[in-house]
PDB file of N, CA and C in Angstrom:
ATOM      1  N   UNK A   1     -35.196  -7.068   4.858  1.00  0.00           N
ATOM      2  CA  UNK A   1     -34.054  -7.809   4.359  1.00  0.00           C
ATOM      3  C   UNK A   1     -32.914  -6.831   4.050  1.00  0.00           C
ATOM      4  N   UNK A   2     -32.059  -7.249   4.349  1.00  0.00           N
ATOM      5  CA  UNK A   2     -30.752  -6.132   4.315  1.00  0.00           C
ATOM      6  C   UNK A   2     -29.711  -6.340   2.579  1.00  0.00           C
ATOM      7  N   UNK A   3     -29.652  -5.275   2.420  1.00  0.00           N
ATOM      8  CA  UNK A   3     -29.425  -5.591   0.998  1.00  0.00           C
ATOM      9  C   UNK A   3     -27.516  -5.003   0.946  1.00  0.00           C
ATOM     10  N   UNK A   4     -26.934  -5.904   0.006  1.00  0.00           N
ATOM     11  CA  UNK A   4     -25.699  -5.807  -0.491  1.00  0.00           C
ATOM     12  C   UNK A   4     -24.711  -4.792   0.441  1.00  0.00           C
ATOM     13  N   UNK A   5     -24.909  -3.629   0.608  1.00  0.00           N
ATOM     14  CA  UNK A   5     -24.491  -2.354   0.900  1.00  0.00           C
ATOM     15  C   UNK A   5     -24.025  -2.536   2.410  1.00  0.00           C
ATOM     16  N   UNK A   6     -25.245  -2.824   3.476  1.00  0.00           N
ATOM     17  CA  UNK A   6     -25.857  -3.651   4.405  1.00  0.00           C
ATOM     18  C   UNK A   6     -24.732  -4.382   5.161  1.00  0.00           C
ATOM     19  N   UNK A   7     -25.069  -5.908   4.135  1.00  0.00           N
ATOM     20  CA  UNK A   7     -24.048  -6.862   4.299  1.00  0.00           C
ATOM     21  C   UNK A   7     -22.419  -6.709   4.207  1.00  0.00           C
ATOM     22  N   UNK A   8     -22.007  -5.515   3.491  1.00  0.00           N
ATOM     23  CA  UNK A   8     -20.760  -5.245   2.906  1.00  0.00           C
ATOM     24  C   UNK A   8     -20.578  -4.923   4.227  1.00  0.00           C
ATOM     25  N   UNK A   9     -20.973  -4.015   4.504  1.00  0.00           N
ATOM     26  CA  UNK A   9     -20.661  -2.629   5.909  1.00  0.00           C
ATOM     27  C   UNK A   9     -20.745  -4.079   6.984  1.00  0.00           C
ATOM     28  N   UNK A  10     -21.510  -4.591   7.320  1.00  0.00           N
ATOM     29  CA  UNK A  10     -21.612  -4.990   8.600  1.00  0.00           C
ATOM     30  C   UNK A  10     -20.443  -6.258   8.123  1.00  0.00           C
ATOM     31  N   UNK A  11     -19.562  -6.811   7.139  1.00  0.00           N
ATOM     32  CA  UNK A  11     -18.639  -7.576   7.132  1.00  0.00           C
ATOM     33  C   UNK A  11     -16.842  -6.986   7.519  1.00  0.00           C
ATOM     34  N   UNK A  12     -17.353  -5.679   6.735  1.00  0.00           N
ATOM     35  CA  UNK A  12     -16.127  -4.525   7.214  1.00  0.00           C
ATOM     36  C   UNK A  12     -16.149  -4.541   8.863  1.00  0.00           C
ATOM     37  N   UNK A  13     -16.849  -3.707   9.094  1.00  0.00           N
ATOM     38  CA  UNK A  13     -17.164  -3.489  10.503  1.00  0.00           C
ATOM     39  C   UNK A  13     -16.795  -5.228  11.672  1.00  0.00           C
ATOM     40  N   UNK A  14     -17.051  -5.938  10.895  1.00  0.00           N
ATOM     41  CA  UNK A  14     -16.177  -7.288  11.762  1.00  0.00           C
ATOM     42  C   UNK A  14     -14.902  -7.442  11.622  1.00  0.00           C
ATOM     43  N   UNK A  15     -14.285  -7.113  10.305  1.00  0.00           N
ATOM     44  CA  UNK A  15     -12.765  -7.875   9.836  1.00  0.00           C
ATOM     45  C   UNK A  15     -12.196  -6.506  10.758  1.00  0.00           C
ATOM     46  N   UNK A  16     -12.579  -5.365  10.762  1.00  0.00           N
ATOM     47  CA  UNK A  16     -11.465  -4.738  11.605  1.00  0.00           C
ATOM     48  C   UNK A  16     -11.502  -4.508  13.236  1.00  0.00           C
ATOM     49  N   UNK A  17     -12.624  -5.727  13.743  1.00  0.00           N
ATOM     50  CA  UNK A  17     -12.863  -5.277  15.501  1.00  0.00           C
ATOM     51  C   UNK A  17     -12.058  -6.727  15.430  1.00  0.00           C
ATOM     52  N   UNK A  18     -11.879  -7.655  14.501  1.00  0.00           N
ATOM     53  CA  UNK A  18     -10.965  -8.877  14.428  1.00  0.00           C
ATOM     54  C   UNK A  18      -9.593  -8.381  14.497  1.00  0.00           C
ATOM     55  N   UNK A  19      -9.756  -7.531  13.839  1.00  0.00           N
ATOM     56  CA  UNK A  19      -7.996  -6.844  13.688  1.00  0.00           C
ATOM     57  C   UNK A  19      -7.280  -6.451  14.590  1.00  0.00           C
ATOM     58  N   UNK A  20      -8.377  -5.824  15.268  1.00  0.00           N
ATOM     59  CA  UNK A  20      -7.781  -4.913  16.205  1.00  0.00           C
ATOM     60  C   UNK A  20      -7.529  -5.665  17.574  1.00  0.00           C
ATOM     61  N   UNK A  21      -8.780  -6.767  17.743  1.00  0.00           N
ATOM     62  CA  UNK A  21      -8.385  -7.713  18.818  1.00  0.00           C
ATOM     63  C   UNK A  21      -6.927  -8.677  18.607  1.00  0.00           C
ATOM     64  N   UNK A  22      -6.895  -8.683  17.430  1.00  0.00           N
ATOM     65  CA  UNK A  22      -5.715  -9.936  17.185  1.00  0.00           C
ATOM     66  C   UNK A  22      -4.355  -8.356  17.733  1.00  0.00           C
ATOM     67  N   UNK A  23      -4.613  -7.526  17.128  1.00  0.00           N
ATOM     68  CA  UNK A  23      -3.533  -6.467  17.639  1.00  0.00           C
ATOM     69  C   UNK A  23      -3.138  -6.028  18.631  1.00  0.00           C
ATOM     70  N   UNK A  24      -4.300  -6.146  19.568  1.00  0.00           N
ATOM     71  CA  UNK A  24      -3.886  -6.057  20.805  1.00  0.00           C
ATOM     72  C   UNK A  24      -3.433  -7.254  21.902  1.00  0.00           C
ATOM     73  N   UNK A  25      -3.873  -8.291  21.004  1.00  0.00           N
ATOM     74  CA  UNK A  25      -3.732  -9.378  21.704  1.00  0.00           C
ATOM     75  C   UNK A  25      -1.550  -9.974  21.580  1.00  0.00           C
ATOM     76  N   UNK A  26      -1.716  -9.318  19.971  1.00  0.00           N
ATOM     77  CA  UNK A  26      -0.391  -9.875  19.967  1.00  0.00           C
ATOM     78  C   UNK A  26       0.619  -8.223  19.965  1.00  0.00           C
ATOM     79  N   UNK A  27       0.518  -7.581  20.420  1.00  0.00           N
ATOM     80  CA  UNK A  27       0.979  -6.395  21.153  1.00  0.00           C
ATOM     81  C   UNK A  27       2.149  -6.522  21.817  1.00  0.00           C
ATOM     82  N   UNK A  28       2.725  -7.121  22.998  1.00  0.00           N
ATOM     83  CA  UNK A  28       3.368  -7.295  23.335  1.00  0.00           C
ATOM     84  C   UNK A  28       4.378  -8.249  23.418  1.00  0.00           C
ATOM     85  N   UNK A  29       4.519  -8.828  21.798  1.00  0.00           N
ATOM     86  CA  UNK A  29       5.366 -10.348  21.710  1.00  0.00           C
ATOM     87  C   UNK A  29       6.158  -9.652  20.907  1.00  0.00           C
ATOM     88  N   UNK A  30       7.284 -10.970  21.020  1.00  0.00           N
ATOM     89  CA  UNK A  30       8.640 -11.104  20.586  1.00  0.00           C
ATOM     90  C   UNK A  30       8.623 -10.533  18.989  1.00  0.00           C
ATOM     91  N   UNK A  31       9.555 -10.239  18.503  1.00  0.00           N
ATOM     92  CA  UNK A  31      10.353 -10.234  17.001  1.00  0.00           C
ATOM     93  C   UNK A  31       9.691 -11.802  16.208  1.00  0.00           C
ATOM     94  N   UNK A  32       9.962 -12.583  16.928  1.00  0.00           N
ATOM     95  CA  UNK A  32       9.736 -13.830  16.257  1.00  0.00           C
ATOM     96  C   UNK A  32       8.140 -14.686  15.887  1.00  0.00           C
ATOM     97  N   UNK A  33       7.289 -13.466  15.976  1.00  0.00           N
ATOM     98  CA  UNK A  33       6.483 -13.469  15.801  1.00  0.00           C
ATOM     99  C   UNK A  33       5.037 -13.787  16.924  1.00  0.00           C
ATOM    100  N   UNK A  34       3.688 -14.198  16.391  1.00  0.00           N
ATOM    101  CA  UNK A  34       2.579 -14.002  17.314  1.00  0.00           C
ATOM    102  C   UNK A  34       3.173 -15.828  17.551  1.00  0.00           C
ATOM    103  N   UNK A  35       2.682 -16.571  18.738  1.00  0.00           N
ATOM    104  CA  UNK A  35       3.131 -17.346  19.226  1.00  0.00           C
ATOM    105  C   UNK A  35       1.469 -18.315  18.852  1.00  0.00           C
ATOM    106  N   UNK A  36       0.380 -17.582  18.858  1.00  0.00           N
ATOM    107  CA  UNK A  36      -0.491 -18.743  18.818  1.00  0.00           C
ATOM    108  C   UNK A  36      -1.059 -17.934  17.318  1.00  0.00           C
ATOM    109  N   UNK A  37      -1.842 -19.055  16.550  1.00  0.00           N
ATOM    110  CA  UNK A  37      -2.706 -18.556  15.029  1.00  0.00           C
ATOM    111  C   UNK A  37      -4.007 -17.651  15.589  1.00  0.00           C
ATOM    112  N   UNK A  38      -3.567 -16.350  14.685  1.00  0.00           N
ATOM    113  CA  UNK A  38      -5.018 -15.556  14.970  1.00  0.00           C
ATOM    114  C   UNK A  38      -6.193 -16.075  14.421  1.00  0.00           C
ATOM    115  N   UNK A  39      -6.531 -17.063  13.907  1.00  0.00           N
ATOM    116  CA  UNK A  39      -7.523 -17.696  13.663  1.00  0.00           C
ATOM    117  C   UNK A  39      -8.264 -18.240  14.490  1.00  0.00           C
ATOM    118  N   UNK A  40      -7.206 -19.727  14.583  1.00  0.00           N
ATOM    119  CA  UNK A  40      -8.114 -21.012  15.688  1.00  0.00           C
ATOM    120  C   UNK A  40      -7.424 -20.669  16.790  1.00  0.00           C
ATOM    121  N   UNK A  41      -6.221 -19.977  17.235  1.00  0.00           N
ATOM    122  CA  UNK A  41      -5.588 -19.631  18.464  1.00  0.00           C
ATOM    123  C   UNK A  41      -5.044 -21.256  19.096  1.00  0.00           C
ATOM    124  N   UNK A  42      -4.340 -22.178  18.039  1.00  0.00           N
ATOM    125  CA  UNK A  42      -3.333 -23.372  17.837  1.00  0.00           C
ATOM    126  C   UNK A  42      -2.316 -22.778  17.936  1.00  0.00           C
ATOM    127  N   UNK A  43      -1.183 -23.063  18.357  1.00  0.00           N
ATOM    128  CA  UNK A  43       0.564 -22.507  19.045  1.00  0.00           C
ATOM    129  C   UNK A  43       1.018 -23.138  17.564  1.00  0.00           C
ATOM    130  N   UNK A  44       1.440 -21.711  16.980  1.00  0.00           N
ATOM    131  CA  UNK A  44       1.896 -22.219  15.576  1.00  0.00           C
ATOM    132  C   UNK A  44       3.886 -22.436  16.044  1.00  0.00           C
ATOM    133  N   UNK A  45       4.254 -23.344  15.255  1.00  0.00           N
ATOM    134  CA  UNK A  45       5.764 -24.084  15.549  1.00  0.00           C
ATOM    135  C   UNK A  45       6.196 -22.939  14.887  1.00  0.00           C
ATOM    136  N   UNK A  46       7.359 -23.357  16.199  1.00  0.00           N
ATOM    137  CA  UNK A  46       8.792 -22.041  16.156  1.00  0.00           C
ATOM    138  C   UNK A  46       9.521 -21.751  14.849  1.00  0.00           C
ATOM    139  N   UNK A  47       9.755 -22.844  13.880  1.00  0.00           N
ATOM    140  CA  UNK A  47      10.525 -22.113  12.793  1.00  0.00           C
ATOM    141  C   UNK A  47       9.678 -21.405  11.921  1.00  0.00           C
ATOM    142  N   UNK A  48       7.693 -21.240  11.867  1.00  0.00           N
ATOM    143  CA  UNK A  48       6.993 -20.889  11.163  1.00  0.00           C
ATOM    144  C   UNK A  48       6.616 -20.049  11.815  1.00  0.00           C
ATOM    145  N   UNK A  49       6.610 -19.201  12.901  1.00  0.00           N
ATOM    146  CA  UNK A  49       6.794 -18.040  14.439  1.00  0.00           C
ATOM    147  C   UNK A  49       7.912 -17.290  13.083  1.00  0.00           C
ATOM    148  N   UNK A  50       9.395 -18.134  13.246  1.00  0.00           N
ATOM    149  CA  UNK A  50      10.452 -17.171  12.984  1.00  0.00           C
ATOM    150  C   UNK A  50      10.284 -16.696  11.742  1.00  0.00           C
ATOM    151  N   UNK A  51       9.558 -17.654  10.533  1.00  0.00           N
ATOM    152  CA  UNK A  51       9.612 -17.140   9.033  1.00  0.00           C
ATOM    153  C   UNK A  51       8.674 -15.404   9.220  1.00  0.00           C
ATOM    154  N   UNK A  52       7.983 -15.156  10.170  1.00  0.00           N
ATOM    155  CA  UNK A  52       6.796 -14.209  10.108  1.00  0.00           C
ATOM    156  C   UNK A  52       5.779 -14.566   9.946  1.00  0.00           C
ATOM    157  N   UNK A  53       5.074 -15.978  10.327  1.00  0.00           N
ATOM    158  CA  UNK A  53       3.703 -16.243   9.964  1.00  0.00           C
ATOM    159  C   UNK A  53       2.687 -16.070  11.353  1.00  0.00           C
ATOM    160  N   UNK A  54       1.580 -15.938  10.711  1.00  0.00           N
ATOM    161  CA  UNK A  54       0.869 -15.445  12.490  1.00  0.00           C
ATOM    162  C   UNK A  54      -0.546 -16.586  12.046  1.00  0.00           C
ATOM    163  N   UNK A  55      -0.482 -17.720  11.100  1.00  0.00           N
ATOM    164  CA  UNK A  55      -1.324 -18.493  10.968  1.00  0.00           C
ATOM    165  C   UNK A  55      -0.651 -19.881  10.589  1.00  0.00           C
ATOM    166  N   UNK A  56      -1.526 -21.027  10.927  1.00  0.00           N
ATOM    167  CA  UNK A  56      -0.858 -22.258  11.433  1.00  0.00           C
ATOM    168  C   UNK A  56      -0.913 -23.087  10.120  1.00  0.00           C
ATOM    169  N   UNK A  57      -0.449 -24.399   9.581  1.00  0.00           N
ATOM    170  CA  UNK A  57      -0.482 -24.415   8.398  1.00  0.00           C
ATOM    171  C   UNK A  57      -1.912 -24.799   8.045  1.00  0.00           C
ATOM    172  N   UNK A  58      -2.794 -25.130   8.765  1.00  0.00           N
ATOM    173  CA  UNK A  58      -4.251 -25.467   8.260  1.00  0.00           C
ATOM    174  C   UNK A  58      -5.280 -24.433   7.949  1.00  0.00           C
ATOM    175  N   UNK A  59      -4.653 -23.349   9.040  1.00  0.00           N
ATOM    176  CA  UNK A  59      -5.370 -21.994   8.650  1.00  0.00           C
ATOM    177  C   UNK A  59      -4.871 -21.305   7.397  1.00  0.00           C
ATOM    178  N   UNK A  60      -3.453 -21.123   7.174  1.00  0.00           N
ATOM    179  CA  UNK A  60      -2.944 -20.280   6.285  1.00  0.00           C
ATOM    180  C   UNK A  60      -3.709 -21.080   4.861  1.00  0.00           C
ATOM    181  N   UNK A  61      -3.540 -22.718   4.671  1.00  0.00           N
ATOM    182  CA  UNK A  61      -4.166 -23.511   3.802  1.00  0.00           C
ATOM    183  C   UNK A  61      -5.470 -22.282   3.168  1.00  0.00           C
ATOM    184  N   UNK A  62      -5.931 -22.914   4.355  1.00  0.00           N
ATOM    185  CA  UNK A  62      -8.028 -22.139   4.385  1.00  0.00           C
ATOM    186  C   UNK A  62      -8.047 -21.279   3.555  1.00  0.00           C
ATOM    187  N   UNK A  63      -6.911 -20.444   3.856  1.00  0.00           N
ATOM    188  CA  UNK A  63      -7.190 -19.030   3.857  1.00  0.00           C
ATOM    189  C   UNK A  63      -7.030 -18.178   2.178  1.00  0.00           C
ATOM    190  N   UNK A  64      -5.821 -19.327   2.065  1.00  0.00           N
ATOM    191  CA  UNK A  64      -5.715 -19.206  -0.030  1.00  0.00           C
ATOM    192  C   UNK A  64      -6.458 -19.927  -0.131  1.00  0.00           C
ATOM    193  N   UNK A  65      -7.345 -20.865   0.052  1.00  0.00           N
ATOM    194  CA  UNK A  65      -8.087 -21.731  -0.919  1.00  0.00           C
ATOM    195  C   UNK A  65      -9.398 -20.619  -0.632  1.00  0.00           C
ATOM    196  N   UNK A  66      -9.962 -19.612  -0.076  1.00  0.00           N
ATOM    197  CA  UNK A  66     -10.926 -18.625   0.196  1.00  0.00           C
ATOM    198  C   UNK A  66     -10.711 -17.906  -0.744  1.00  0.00           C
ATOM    199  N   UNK A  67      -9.230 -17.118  -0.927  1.00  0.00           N
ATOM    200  CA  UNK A  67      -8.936 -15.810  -1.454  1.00  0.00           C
ATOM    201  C   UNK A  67      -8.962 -16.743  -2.978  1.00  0.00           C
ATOM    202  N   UNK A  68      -8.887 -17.888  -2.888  1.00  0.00           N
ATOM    203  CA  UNK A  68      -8.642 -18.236  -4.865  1.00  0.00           C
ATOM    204  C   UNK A  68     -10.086 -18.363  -5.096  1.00  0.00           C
ATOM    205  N   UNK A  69     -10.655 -18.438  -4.380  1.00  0.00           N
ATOM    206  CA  UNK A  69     -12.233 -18.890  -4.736  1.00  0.00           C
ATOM    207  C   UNK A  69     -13.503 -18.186  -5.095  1.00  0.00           C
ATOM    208  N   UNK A  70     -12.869 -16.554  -4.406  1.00  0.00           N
ATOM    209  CA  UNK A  70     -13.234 -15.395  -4.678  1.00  0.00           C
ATOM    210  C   UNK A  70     -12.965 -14.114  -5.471  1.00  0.00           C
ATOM    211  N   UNK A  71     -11.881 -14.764  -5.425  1.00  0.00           N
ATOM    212  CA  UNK A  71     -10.909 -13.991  -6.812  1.00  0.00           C
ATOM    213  C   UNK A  71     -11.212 -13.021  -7.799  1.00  0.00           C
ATOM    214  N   UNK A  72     -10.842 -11.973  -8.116  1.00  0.00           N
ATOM    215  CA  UNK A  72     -11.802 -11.403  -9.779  1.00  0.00           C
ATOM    216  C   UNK A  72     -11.335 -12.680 -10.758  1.00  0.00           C
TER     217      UNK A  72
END
């Protein structure tokens, strides 16, 4: 059974081969941002492209209701 340490490392070791794919993937786009959500890969709308968002509003949702849930 893989203990704490384990699980930590092998969650690291995902969030940044995620990173790096979403980085290369959105590599060569516009100023106005990534054109589809690095999440579900849904074509997030142009005025939420232009604010700087690279997640769609159901993902970005997800994504604070995760970070509040885990919170210190």
């Amino acid at each position: 059974m893989a203990d704490d340490i384990d699980i930590a490392n092998d969650l690291i070791a995902n969030e940044v081969s995620r990173a790096l794919s979403r980085y290369r993937q959105n590599a060569g786009q516009s100023a106005t941002g990534a054109k589809f959500c690095e999440e579900c890969g849904d074509e997030i709308p142009t005025g939420r492209r232009q604010m700087g968002f690279n997640h769609c509003v159901p993902c970005a949702q997800e994504t604070e209701r995760k970070r509040s849930l885990f919170a210190d």
